[in-house]
C-alpha atoms as a PDB file:
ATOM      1  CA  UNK A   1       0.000   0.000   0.000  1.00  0.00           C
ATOM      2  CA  UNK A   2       2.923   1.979   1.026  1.00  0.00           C
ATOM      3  CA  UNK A   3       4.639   1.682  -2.433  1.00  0.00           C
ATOM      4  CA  UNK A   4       1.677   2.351  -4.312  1.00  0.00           C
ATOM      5  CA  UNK A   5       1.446   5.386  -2.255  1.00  0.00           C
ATOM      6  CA  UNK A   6       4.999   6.714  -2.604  1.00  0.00           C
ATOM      7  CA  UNK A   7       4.820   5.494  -6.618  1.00  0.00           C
ATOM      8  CA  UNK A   8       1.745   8.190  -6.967  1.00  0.00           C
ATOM      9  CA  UNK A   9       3.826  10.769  -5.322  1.00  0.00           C
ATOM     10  CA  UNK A  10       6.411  10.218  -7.995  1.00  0.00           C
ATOM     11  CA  UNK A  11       3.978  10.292 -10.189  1.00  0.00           C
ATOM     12  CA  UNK A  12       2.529  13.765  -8.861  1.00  0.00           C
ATOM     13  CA  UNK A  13       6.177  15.535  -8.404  1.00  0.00           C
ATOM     14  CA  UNK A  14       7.582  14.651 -11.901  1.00  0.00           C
ATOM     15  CA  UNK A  15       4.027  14.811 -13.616  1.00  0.00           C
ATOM     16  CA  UNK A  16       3.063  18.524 -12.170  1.00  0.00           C
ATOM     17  CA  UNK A  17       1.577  20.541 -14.815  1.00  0.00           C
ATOM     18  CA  UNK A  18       3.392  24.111 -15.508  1.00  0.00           C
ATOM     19  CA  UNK A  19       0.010  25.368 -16.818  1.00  0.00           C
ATOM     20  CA  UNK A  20      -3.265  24.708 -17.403  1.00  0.00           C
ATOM     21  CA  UNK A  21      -3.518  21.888 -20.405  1.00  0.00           C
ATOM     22  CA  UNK A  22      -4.427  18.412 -19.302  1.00  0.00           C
ATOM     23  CA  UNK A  23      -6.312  15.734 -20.436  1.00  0.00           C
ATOM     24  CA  UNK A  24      -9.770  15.325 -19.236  1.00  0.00           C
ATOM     25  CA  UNK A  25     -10.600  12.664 -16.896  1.00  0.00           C
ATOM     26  CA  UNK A  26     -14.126  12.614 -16.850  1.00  0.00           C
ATOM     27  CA  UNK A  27     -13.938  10.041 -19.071  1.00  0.00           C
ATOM     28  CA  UNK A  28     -11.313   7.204 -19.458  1.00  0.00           C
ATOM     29  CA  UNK A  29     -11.990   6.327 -23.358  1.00  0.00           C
ATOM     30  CA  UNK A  30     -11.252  10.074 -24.471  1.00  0.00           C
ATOM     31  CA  UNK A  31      -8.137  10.025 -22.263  1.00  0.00           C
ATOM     32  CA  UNK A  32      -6.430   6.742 -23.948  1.00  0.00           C
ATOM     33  CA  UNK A  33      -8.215   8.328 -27.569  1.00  0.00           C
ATOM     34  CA  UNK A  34      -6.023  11.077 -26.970  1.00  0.00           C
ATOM     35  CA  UNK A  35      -3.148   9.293 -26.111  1.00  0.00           C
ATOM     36  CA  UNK A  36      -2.597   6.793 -28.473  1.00  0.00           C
ATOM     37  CA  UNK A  37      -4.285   8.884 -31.349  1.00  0.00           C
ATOM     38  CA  UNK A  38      -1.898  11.925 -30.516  1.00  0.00           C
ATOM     39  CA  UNK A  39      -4.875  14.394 -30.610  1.00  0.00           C
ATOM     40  CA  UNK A  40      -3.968  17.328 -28.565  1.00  0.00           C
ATOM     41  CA  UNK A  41      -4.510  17.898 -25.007  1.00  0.00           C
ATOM     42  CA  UNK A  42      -7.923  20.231 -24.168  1.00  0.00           C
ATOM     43  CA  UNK A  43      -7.718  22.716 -21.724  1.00  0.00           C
ATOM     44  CA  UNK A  44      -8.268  21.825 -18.224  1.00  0.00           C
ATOM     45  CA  UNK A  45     -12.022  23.539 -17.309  1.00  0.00           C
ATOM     46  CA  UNK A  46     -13.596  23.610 -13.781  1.00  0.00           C
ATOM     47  CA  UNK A  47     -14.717  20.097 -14.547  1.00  0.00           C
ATOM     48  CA  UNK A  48     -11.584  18.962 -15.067  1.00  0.00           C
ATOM     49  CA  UNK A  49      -9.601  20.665 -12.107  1.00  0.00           C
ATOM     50  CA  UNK A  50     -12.651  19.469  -9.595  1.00  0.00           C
ATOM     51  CA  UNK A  51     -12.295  15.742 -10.503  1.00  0.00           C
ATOM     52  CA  UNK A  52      -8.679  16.288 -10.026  1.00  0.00           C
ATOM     53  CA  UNK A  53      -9.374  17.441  -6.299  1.00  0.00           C
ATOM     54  CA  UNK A  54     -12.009  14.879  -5.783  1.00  0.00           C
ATOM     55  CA  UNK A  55      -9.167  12.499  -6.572  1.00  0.00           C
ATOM     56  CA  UNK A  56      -6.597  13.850  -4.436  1.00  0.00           C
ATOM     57  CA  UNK A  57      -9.284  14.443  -1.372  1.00  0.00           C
ATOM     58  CA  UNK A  58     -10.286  10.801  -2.396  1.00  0.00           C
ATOM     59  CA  UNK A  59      -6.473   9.002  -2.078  1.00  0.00           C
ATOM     60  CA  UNK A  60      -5.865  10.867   1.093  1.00  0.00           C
ATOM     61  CA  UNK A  61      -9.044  10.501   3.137  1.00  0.00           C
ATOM     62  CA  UNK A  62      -8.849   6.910   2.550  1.00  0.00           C
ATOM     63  CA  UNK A  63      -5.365   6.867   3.569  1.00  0.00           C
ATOM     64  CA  UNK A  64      -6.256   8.446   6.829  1.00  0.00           C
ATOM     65  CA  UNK A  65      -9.357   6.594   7.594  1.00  0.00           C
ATOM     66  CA  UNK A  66      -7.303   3.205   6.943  1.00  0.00           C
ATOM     67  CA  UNK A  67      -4.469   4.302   9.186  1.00  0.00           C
ATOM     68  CA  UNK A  68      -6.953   5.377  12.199  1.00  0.00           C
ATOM     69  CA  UNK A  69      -8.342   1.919  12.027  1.00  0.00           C
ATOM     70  CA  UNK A  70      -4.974   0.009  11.627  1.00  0.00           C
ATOM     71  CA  UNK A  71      -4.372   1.974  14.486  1.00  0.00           C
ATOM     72  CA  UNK A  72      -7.526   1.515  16.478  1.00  0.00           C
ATOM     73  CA  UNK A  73      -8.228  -2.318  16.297  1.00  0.00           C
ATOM     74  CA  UNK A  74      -6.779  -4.375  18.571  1.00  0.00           C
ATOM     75  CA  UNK A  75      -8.418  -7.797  18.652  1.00  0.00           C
ATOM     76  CA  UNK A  76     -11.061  -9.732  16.784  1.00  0.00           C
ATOM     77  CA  UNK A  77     -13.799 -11.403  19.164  1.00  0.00           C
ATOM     78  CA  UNK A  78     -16.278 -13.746  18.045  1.00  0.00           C
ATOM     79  CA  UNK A  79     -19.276 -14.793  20.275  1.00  0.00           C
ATOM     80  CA  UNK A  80     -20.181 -18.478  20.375  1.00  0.00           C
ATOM     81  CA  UNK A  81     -23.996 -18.764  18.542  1.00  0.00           C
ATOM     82  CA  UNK A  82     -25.613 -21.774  20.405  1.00  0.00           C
ATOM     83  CA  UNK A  83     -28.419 -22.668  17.717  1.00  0.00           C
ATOM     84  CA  UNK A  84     -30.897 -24.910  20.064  1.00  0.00           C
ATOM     85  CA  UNK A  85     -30.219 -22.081  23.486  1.00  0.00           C
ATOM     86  CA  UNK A  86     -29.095 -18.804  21.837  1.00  0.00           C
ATOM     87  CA  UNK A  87     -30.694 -16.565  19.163  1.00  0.00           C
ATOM     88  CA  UNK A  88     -28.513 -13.243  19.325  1.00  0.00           C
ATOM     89  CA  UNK A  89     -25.822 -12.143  21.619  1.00  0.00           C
ATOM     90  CA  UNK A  90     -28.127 -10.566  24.284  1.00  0.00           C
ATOM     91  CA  UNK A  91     -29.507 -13.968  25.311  1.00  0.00           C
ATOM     92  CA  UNK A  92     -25.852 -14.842  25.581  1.00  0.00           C
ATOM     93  CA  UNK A  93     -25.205 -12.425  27.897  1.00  0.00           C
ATOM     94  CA  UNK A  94     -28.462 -13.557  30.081  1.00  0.00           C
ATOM     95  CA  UNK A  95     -27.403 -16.717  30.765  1.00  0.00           C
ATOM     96  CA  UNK A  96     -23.922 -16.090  31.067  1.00  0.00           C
ATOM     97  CA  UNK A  97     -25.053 -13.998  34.133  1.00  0.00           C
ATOM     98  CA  UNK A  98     -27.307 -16.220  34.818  1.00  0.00           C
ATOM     99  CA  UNK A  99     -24.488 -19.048  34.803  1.00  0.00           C
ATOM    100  CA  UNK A 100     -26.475 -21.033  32.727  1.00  0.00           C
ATOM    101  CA  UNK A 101     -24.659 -24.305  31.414  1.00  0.00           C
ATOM    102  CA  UNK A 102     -24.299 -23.862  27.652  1.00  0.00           C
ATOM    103  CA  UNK A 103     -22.827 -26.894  25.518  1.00  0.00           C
ATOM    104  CA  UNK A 104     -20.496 -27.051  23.351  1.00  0.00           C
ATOM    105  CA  UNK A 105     -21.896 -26.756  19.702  1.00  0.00           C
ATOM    106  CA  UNK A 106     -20.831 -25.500  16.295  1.00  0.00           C
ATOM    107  CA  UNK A 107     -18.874 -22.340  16.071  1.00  0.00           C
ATOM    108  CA  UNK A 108     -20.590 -19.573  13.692  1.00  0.00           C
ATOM    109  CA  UNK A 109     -20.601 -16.028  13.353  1.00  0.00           C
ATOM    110  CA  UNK A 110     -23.396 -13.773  13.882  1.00  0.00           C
ATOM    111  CA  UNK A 111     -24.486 -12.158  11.119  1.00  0.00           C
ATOM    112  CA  UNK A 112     -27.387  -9.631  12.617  1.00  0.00           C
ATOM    113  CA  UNK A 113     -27.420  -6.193  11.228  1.00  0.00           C
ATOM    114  CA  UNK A 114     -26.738  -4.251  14.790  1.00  0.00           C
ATOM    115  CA  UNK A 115     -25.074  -6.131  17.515  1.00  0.00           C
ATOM    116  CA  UNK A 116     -24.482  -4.865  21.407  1.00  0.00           C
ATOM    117  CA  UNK A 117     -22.406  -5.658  23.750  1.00  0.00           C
ATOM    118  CA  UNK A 118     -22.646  -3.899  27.159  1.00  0.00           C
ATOM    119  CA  UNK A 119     -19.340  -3.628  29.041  1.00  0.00           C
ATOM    120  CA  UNK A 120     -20.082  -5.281  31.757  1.00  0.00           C
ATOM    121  CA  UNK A 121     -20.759  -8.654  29.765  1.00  0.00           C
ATOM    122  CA  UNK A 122     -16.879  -8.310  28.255  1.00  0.00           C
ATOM    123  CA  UNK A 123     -15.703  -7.731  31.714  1.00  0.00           C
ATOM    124  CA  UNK A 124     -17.625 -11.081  32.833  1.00  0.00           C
ATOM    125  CA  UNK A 125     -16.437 -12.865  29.486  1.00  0.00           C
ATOM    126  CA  UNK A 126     -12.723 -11.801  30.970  1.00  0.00           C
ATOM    127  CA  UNK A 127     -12.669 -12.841  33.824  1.00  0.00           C
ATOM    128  CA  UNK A 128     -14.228 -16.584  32.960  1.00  0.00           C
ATOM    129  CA  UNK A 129     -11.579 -16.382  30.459  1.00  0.00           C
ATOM    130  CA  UNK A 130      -8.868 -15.206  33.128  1.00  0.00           C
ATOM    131  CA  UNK A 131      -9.643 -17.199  35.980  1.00  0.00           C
ATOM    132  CA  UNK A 132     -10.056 -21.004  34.053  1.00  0.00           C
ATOM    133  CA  UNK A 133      -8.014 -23.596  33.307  1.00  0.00           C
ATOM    134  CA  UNK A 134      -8.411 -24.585  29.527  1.00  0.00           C
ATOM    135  CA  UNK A 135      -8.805 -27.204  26.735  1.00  0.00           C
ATOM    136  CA  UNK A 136      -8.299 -25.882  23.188  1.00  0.00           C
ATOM    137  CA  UNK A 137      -8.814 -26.803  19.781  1.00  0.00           C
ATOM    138  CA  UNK A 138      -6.869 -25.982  16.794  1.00  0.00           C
ATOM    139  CA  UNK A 139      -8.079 -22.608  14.838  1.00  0.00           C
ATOM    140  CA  UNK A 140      -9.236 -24.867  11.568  1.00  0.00           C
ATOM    141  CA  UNK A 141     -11.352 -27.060  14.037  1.00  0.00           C
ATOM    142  CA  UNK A 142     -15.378 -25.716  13.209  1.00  0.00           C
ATOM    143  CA  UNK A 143     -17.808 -28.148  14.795  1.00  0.00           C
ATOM    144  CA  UNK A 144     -16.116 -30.521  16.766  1.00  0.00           C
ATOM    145  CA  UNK A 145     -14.007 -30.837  20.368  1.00  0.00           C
ATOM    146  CA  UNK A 146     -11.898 -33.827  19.835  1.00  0.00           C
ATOM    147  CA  UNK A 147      -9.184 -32.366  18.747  1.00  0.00           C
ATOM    148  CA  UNK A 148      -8.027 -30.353  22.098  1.00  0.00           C
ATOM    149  CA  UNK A 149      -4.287 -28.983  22.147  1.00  0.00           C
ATOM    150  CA  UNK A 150      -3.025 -27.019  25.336  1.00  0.00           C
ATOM    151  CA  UNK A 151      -3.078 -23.002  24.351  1.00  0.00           C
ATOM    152  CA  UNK A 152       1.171 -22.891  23.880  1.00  0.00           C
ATOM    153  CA  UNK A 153       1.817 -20.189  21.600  1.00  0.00           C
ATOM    154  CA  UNK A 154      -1.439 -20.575  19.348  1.00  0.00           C
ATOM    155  CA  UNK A 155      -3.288 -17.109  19.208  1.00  0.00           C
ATOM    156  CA  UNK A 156      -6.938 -18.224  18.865  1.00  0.00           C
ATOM    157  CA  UNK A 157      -8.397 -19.253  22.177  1.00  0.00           C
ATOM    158  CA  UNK A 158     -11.275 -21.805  22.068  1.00  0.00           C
ATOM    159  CA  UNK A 159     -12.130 -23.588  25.606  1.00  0.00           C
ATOM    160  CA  UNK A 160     -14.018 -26.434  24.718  1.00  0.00           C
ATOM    161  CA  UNK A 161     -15.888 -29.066  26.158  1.00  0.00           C
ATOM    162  CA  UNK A 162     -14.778 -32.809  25.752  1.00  0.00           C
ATOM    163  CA  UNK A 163     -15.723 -34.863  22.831  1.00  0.00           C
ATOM    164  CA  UNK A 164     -18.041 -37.704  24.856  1.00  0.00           C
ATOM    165  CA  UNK A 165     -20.138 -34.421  25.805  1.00  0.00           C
ATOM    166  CA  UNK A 166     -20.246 -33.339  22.213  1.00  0.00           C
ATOM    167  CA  UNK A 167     -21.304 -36.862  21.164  1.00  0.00           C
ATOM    168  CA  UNK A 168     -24.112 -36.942  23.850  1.00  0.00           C
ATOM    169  CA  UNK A 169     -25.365 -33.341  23.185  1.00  0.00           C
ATOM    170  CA  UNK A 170     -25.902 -34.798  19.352  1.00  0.00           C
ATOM    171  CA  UNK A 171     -27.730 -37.237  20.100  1.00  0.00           C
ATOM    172  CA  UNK A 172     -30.347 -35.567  22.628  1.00  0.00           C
ATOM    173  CA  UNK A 173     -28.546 -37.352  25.631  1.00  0.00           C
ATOM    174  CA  UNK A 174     -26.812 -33.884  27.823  1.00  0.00           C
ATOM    175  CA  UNK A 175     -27.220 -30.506  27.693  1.00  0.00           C
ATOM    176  CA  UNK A 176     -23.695 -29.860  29.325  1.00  0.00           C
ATOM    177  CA  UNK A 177     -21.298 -30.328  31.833  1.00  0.00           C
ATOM    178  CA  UNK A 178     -21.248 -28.578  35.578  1.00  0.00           C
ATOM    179  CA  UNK A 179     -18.936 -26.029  34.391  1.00  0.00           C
ATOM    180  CA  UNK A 180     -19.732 -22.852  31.491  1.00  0.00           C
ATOM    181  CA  UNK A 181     -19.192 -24.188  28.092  1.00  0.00           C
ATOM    182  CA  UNK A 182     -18.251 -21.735  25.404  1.00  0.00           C
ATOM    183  CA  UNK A 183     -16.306 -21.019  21.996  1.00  0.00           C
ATOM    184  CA  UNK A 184     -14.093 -17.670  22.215  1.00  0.00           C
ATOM    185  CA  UNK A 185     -11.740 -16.642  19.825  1.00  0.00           C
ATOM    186  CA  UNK A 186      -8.682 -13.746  20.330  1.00  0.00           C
ATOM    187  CA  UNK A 187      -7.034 -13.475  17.478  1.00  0.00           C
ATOM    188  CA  UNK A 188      -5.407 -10.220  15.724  1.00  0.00           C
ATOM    189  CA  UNK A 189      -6.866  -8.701  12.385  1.00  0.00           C
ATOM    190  CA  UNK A 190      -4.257  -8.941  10.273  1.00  0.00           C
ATOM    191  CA  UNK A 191      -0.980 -10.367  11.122  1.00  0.00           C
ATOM    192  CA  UNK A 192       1.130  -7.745  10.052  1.00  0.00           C
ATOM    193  CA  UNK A 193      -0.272  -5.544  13.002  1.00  0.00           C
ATOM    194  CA  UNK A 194       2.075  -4.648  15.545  1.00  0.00           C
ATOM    195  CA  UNK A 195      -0.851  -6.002  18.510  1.00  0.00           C
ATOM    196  CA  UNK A 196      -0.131  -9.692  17.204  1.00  0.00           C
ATOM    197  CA  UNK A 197       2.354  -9.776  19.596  1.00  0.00           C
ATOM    198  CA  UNK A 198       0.013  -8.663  22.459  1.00  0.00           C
ATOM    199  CA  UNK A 199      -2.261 -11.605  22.356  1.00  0.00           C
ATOM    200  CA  UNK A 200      -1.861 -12.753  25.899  1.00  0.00           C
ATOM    201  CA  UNK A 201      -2.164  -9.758  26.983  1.00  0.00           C
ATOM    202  CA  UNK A 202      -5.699  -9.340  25.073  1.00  0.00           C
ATOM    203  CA  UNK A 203      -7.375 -11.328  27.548  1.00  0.00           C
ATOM    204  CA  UNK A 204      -6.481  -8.893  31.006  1.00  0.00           C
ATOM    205  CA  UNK A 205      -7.371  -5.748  28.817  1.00  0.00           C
ATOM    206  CA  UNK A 206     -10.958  -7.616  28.554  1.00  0.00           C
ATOM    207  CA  UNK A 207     -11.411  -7.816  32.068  1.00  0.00           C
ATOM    208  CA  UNK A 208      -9.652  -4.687  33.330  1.00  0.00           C
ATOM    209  CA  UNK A 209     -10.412  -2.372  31.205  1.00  0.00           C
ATOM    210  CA  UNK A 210     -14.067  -3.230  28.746  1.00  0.00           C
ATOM    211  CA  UNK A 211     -13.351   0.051  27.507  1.00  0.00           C
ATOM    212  CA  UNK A 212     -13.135   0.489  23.403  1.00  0.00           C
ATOM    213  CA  UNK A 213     -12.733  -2.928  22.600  1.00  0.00           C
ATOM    214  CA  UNK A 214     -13.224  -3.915  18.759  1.00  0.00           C
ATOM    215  CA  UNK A 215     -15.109  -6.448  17.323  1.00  0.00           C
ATOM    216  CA  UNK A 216     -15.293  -8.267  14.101  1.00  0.00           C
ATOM    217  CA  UNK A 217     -17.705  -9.811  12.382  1.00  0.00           C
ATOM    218  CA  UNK A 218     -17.923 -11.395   8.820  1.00  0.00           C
ATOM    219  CA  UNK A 219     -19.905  -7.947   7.780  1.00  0.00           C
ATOM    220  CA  UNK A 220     -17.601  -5.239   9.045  1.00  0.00           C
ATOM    221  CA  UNK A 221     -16.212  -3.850  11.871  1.00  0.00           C
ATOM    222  CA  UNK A 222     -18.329  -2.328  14.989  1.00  0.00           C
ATOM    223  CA  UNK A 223     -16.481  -0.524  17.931  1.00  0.00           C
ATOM    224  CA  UNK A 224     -18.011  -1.197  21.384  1.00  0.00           C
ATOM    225  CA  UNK A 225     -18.241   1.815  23.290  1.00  0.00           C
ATOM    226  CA  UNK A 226     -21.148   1.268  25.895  1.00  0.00           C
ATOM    227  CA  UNK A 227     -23.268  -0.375  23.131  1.00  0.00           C
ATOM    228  CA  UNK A 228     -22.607   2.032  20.425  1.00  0.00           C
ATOM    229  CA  UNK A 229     -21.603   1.009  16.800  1.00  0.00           C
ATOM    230  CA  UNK A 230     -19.542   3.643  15.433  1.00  0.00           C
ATOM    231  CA  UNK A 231     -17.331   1.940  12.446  1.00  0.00           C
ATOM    232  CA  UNK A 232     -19.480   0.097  10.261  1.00  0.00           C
ATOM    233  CA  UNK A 233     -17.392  -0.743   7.858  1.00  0.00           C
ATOM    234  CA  UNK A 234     -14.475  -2.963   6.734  1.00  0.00           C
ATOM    235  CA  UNK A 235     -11.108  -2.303   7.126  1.00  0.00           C
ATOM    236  CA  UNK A 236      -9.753  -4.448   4.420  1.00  0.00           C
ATOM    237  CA  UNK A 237     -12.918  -2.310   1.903  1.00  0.00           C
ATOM    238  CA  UNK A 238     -10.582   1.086   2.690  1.00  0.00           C
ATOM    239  CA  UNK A 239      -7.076  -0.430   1.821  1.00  0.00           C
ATOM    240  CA  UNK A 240      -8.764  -1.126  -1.997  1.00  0.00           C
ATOM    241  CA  UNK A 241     -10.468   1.656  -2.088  1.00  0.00           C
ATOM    242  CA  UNK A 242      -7.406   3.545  -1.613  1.00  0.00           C
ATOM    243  CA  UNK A 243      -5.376   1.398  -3.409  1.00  0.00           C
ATOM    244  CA  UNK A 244      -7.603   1.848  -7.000  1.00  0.00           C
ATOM    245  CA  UNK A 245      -7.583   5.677  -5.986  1.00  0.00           C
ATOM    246  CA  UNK A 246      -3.809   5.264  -6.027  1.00  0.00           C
ATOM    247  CA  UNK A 247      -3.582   3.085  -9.286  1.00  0.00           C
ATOM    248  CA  UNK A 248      -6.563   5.697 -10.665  1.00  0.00           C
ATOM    249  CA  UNK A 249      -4.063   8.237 -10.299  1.00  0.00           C
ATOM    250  CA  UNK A 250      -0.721   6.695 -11.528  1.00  0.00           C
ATOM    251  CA  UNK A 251      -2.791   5.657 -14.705  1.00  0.00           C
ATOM    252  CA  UNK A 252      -4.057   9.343 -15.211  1.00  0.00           C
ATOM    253  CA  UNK A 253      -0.576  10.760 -14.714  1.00  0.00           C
ATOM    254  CA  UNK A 254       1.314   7.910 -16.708  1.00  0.00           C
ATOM    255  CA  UNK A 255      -0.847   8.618 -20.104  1.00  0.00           C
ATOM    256  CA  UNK A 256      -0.919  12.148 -19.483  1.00  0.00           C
ATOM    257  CA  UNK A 257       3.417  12.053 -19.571  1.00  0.00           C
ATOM    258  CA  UNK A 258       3.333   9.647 -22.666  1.00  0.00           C
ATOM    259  CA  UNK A 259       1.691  11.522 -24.428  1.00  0.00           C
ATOM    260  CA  UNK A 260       3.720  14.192 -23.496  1.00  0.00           C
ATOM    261  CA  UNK A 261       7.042  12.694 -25.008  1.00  0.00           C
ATOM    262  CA  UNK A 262       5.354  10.862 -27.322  1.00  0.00           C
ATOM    263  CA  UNK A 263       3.596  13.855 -29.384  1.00  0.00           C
ATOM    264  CA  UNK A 264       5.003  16.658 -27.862  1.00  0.00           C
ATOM    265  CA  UNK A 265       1.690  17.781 -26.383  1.00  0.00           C
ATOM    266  CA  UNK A 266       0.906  19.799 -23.659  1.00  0.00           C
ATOM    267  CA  UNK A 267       2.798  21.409 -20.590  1.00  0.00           C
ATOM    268  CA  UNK A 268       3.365  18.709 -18.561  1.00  0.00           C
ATOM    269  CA  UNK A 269       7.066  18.914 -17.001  1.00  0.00           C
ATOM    270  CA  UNK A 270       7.530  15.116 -16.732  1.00  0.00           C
ATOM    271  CA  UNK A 271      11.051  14.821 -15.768  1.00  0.00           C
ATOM    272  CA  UNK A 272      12.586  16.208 -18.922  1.00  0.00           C
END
């Protein structure tokens, strides 16, 4: 992203224009009509110059949004969805204060449009996860619990219940053990992200703190802050969009400079 990034400033430094001729870029087919047909350049209007800013406001905006979230979001926490005993994540949090025994069923993601979690459920989801001794299972393990490895250095933390209780809740026999049952994951975003090396730490900031902790589903990003959603959106959605603003640009420029040297057109000071 970087490189793109430093590529367009090239691009803008070398590529200035000394005047006020440019090729339109309302529309893409008249720019590479101009180019390779070596019509001359048309005088930049208000048109012109405004889709030029939009650009420019476009590449950096995204750049700043993306680098606010890269910098915001720490962890990615995904709440178990119990299909027979829980419907949404509130009725998760009422019987997890309720210390209801849950089983141990298959892992999914919820996938409701708005989704709240009060702080003092992620303080109690914490401190469970602080205080107990665990079973895991490995990260590409969906639906089943026989398959339990100790935590070591694995980043995605799944206590699960054993795999004769599994068996038995299948088949109508148990509804759980005498202890809370649960899937939880703690994993980073992306693994280039500095936090990737604060996992373990991840789980005291849960239960000390509950205070702007991220969460991410399979539709976007939310940011829990007393209940409130206030980042709708995917982080991953803002690195393209900035990225095809940056290659947008770096096209514009690049056929703009060829057919400087090429035809001899316009003002265009492109490192001659």
């Amino acid at each position: 992203m970087f490189f793109v990034l430093a590529l367009a400033i090239v691009f803008v430094s070398r590529c200035a224009p000394s005047g006020v001729s440019s090729y339109p870029i309302a529309s893409y087919r008249h720019l590479l009509a101009s180019t390779f047909l070596g019509r001359s350049p048309q005088t930049l209007g208000t048109t012109g110059a405004t889709l030029k800013a939009l650009l420019t406001l476009w590449l950096f905006g995204t750049l700043i949004v993306g680098l606010y979230l890269q910098s915001h979001i720490t962890a990615d926490v995904y709440a178990p969805s119990f299909s027979r005993e829980v419907e949404d994540i509130n009725e998760f949090e009422k019987l997890l204060e309720a210390n209801r025994v849950l089983s141990c069923l298959e892992f999914t993601f919820f996938t409701t449009a708005l989704v709240h979690i009060k702080i003092p459920f992620i303080k109690k989801l914490g401190s469970i996860i602080k205080d107990r001794p665990y079973d895991f299972i490995p990260l590409g393990e969906q639906n089943g619990c026989d398959r339990r490895v100790r935590l070591g250095g694995h980043v995605h933390v799944r206590p699960c219940c054993s795999y004769d209780e599994y068996i038995a809740f299948q088949q109508g026999l148990a509804k759980g053990r005498g202890s809370f049952q649960m899937y939880h994951r703690v994993a980073t975003m992306l693994s280039n992200l500095p936090q990737r090396r604060q996992h373990h730490r991840l789980l005291l900031a849960i239960s000390e703190s509950g205070m702007d902790y991220h969460y991410k589903r399979n539709v976007g990003l939310v940011h829990f802050n007393e209940g409130k959603i206030l980042i709708p959106r995917s982080f991953s959605s803002f690195m393209w969009l900035f990225a095809t603003g940056c290659i947008s640009a770096m096209l514009v420029l690049f056929f703009e400079c060829v057919s400087f040297r090429v035809f001899g057109n316009g003002n265009f000071n492109c490192g001659s």
